[in-house]
PDB file of N, CA and C in Angstrom:
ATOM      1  N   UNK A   1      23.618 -19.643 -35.741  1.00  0.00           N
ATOM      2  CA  UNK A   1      23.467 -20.343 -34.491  1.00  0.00           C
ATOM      3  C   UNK A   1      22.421 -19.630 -33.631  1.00  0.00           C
ATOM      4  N   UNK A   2      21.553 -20.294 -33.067  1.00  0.00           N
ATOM      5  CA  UNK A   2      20.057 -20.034 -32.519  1.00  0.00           C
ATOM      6  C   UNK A   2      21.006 -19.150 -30.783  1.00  0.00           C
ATOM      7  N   UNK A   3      20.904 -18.128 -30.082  1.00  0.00           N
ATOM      8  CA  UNK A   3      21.132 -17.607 -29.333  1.00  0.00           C
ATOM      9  C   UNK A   3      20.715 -18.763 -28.306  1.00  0.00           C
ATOM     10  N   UNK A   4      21.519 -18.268 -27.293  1.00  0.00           N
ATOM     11  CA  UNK A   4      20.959 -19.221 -25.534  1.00  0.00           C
ATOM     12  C   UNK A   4      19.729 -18.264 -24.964  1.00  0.00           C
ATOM     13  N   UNK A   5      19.156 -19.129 -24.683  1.00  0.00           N
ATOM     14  CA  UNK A   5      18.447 -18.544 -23.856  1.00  0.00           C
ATOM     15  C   UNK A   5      18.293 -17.490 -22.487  1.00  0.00           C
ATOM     16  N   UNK A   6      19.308 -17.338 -22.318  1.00  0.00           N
ATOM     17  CA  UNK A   6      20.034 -16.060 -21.349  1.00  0.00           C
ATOM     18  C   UNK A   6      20.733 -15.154 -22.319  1.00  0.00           C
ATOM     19  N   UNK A   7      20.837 -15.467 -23.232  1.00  0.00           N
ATOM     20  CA  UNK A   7      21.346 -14.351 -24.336  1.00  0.00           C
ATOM     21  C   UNK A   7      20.073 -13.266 -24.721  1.00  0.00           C
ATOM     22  N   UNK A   8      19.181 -14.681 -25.127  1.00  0.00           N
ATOM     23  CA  UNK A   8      17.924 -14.023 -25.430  1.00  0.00           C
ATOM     24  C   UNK A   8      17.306 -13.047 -24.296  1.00  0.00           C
ATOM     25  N   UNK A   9      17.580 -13.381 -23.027  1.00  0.00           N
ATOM     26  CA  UNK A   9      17.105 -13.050 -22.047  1.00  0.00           C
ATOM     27  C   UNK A   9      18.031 -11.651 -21.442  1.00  0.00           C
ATOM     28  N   UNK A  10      18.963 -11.238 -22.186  1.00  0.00           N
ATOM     29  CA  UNK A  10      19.578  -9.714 -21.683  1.00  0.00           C
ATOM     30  C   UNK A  10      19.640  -9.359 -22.892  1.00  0.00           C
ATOM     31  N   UNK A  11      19.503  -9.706 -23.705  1.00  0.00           N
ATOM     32  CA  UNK A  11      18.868  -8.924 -25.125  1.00  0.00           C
ATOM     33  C   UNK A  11      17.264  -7.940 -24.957  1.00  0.00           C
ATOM     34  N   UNK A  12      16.709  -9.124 -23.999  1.00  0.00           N
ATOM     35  CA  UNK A  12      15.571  -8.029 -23.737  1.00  0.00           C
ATOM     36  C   UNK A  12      15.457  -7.096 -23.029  1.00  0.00           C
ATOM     37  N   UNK A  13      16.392  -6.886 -21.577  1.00  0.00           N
ATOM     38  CA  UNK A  13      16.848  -6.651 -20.733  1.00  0.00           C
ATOM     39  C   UNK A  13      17.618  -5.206 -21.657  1.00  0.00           C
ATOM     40  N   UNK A  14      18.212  -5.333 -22.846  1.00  0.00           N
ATOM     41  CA  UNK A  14      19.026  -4.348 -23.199  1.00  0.00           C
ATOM     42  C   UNK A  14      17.900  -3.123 -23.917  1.00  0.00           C
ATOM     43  N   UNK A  15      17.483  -3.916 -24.348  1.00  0.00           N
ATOM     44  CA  UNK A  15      16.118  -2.741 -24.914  1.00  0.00           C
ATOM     45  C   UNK A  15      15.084  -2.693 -24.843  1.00  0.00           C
ATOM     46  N   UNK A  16      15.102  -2.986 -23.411  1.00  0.00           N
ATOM     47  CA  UNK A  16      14.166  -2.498 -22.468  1.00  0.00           C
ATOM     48  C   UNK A  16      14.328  -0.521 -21.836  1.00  0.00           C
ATOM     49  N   UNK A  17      13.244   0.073 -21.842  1.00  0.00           N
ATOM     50  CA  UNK A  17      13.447   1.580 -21.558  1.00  0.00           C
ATOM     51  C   UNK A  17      13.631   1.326 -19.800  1.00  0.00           C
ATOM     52  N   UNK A  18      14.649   2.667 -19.748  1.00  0.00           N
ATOM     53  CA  UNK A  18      15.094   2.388 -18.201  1.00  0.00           C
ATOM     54  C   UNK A  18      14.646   2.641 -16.994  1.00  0.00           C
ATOM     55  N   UNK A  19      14.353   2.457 -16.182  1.00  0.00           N
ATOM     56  CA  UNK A  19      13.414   3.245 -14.809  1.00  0.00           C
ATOM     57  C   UNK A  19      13.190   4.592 -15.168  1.00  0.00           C
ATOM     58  N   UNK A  20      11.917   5.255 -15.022  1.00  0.00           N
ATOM     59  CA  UNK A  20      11.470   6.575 -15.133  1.00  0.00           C
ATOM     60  C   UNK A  20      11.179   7.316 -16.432  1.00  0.00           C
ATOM     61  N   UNK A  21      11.435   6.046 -17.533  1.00  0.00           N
ATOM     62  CA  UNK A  21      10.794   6.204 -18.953  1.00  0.00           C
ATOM     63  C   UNK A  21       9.771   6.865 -19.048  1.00  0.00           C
ATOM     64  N   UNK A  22       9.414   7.623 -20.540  1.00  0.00           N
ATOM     65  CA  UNK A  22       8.035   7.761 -20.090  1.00  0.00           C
ATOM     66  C   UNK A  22       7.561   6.760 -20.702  1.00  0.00           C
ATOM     67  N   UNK A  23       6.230   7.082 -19.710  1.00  0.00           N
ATOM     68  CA  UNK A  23       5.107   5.660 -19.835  1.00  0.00           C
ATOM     69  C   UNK A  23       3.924   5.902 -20.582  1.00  0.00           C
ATOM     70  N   UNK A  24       3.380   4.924 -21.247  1.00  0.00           N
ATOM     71  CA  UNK A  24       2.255   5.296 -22.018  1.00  0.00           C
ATOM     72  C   UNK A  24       0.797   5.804 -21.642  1.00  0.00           C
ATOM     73  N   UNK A  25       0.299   6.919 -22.201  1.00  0.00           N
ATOM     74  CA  UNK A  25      -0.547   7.713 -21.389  1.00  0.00           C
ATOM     75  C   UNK A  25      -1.747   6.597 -20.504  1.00  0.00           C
ATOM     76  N   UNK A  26      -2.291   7.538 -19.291  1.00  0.00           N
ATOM     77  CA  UNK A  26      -2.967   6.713 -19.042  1.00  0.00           C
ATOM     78  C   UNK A  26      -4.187   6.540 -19.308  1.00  0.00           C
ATOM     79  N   UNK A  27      -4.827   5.549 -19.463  1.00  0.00           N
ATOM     80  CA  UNK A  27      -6.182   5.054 -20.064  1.00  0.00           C
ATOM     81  C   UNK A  27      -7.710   4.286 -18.979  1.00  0.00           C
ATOM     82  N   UNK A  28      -8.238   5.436 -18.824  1.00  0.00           N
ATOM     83  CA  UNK A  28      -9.210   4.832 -17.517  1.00  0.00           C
ATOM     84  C   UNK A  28      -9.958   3.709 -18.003  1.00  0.00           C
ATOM     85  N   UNK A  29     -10.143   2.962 -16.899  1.00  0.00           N
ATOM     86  CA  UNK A  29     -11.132   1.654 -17.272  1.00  0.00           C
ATOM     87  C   UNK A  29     -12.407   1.431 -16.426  1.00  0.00           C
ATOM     88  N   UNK A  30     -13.598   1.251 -16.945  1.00  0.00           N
ATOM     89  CA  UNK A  30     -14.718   1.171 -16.537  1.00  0.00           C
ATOM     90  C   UNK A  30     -14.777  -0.047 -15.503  1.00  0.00           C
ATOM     91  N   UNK A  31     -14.084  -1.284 -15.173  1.00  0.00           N
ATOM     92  CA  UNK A  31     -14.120  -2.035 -14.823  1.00  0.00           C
ATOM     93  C   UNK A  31     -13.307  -1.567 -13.147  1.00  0.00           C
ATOM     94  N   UNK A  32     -12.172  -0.654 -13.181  1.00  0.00           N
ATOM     95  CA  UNK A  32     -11.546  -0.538 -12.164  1.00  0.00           C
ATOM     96  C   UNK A  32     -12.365   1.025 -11.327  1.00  0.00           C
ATOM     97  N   UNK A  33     -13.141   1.614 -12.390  1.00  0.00           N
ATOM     98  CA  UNK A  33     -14.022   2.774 -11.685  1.00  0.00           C
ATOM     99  C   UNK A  33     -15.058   2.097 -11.038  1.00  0.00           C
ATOM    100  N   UNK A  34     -15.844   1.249 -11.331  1.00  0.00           N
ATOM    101  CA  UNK A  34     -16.633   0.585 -10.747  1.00  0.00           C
ATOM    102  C   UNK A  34     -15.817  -0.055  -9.405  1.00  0.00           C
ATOM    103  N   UNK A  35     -14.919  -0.669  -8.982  1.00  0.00           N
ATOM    104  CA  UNK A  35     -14.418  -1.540  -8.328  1.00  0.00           C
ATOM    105  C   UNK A  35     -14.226  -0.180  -7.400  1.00  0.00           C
ATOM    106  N   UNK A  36     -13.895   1.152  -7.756  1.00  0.00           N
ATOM    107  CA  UNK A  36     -13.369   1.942  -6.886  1.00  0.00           C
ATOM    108  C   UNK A  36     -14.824   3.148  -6.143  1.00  0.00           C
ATOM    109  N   UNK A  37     -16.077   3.016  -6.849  1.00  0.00           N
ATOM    110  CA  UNK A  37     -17.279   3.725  -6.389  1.00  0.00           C
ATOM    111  C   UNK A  37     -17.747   2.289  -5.455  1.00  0.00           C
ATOM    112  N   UNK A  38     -17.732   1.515  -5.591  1.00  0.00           N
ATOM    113  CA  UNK A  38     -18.131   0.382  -4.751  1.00  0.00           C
ATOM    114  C   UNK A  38     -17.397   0.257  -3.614  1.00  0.00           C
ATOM    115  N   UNK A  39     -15.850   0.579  -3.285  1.00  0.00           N
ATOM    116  CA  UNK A  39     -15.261   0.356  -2.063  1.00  0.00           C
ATOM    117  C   UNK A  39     -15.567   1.947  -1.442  1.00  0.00           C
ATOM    118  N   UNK A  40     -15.828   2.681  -1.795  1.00  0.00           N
ATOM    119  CA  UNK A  40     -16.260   3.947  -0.988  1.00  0.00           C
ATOM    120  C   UNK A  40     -17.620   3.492  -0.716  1.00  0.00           C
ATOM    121  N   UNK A  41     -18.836   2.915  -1.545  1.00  0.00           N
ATOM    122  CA  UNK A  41     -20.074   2.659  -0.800  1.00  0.00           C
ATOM    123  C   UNK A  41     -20.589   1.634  -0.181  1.00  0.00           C
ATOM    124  N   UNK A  42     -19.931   0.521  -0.486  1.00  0.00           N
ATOM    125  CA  UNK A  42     -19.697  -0.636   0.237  1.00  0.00           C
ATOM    126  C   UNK A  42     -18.798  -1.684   0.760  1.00  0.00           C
ATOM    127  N   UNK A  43     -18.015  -0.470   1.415  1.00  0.00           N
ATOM    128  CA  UNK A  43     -17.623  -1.114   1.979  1.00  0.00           C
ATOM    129  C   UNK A  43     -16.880  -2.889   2.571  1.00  0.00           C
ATOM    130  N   UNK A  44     -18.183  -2.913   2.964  1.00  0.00           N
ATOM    131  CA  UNK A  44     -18.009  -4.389   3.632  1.00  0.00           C
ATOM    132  C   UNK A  44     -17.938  -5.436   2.064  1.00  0.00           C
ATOM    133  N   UNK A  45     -19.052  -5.176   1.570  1.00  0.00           N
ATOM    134  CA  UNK A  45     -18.715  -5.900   0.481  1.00  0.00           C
ATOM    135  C   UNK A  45     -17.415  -5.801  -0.664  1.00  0.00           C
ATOM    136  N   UNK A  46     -16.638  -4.834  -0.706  1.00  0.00           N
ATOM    137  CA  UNK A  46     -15.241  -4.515  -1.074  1.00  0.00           C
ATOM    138  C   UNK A  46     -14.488  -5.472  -0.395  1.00  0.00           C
ATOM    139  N   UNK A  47     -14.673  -5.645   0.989  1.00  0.00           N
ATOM    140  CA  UNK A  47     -13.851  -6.249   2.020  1.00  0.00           C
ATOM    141  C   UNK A  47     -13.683  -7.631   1.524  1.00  0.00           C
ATOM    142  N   UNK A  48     -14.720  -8.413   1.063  1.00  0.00           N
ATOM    143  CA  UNK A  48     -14.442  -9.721   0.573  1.00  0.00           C
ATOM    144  C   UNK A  48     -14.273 -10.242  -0.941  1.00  0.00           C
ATOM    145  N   UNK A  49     -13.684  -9.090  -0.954  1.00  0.00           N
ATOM    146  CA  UNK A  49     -12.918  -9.527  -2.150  1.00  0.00           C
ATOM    147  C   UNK A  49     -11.777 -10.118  -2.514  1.00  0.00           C
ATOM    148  N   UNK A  50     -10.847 -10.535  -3.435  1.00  0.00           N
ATOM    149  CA  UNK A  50      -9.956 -10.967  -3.478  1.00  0.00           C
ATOM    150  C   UNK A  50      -9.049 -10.318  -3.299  1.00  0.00           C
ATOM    151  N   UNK A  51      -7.571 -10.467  -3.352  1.00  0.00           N
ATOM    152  CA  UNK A  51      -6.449  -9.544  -3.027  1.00  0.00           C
ATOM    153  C   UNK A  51      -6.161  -9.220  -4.315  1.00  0.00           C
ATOM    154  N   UNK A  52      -6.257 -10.339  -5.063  1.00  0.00           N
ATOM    155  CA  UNK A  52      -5.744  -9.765  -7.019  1.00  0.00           C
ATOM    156  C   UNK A  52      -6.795  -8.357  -7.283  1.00  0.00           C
ATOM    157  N   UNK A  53      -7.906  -8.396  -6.990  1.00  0.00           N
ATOM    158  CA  UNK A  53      -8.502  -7.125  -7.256  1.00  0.00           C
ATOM    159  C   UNK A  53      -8.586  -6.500  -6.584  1.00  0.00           C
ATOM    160  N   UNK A  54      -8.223  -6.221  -4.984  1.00  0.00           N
ATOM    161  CA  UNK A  54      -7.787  -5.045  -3.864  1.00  0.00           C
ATOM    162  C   UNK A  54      -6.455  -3.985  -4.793  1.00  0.00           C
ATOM    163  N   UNK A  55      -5.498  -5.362  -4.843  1.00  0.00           N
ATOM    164  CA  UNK A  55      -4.080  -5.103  -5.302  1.00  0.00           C
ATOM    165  C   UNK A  55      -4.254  -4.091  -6.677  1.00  0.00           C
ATOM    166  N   UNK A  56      -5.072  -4.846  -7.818  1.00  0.00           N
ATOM    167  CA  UNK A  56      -4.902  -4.036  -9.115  1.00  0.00           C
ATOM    168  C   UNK A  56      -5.867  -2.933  -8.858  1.00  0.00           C
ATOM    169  N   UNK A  57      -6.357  -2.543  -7.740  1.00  0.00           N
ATOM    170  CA  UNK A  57      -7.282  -1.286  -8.174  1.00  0.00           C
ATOM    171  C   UNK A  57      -6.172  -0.177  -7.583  1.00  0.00           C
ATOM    172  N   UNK A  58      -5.632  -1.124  -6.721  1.00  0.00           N
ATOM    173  CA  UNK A  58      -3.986  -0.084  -5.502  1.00  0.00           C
ATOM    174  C   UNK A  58      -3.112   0.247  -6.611  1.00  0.00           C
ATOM    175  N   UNK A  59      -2.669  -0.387  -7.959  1.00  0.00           N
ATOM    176  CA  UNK A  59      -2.061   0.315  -8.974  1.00  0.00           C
ATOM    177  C   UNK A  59      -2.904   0.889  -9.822  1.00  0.00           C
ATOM    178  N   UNK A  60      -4.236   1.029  -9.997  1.00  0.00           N
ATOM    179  CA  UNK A  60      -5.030   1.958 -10.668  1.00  0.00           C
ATOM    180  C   UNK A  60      -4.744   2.859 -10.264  1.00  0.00           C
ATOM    181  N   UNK A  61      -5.405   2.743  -8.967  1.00  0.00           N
ATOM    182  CA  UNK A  61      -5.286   4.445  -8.694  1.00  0.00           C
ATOM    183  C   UNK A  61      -3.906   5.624  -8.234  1.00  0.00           C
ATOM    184  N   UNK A  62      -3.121   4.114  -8.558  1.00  0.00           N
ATOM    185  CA  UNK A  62      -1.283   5.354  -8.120  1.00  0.00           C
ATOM    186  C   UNK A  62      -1.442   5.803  -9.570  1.00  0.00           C
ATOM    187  N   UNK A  63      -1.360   4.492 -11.253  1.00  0.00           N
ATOM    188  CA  UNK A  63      -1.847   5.081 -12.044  1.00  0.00           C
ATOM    189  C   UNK A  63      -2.188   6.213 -12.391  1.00  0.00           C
ATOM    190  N   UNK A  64      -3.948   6.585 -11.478  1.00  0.00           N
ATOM    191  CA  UNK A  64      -4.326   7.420 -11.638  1.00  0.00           C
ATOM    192  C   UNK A  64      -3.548   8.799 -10.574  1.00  0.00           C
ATOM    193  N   UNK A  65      -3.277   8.622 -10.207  1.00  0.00           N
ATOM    194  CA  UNK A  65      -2.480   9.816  -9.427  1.00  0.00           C
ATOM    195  C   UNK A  65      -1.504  10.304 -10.001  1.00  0.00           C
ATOM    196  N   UNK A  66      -0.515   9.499 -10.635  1.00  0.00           N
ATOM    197  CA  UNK A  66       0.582   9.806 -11.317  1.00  0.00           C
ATOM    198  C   UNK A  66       0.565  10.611 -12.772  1.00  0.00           C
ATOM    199  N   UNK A  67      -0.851  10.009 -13.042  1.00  0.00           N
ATOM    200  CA  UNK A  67      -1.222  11.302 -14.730  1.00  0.00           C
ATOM    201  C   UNK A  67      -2.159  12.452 -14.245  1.00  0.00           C
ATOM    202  N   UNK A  68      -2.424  12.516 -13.045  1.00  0.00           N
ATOM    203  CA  UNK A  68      -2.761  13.508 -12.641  1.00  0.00           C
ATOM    204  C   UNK A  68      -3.874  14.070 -12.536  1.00  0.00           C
ATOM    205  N   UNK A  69      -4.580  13.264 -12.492  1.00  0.00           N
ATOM    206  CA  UNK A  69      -6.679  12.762 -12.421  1.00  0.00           C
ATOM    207  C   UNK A  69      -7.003  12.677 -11.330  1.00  0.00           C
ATOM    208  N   UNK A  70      -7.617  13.882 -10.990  1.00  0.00           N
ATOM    209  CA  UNK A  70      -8.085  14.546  -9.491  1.00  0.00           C
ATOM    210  C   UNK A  70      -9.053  13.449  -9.367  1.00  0.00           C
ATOM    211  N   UNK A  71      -9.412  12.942  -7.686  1.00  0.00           N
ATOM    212  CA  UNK A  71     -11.119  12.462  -7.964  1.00  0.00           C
ATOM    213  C   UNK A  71     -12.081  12.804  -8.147  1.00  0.00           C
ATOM    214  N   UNK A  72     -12.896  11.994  -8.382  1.00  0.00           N
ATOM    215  CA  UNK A  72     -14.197  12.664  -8.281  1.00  0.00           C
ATOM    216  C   UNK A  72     -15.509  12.098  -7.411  1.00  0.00           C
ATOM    217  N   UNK A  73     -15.134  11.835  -6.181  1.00  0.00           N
ATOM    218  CA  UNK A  73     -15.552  10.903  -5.317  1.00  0.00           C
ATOM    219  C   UNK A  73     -17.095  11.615  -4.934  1.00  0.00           C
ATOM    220  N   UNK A  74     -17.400  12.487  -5.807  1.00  0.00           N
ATOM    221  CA  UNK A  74     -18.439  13.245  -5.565  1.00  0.00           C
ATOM    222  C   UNK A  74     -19.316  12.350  -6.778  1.00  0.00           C
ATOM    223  N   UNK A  75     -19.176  11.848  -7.801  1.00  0.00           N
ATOM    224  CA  UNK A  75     -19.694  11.383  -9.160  1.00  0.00           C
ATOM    225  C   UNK A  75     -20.293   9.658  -8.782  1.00  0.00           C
ATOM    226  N   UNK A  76     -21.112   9.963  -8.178  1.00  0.00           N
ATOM    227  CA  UNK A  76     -21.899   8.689  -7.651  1.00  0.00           C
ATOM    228  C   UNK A  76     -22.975   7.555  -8.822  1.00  0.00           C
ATOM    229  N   UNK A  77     -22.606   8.375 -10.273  1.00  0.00           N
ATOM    230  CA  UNK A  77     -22.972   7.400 -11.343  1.00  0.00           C
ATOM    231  C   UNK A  77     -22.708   6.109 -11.228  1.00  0.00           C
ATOM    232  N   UNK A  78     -23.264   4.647 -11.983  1.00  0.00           N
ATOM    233  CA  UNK A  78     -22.820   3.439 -11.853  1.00  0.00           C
ATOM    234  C   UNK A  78     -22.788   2.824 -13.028  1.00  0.00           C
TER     235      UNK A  78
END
């Protein structure tokens, strides 16, 4: 007999790892370093951006805080 669909649905729930798991290392992305040398140099143009990419660069960089990747706000490459 095919499970319910809320069966299925705390089945995943059950083996799922629990708050404060560890998490899989972190992996920098060229797409969110760029997004993050651009809001230090421009500012204004950062400003009109969307919120989906304000938002995902705001979990990049906790991301990056949390594995422990100093900045390097000095590294003005592009």
């Amino acid at each position: 007999m095919k499970p319910s669909p809320l069966e299925t649905l705390a089945a995943g729930f059950a083996n799922s790892k629990p708050p404060g798991a560890e998490r899989p290392p972190f992996q920098p992305d060229a797409r969110m370093e760029r997004l993050r040398r651009l809001r230090r140099r421009e500012p204004d143009v950062f400003a009109r951006f969307g919120s989906t990419q304000r938002i995902a660069l705001g979990f990049y960089e906790e991301s990056r805080r949390q594995a422990g990747i100093e900045d390097d706000d000095h590294d003005d490459r592009t």
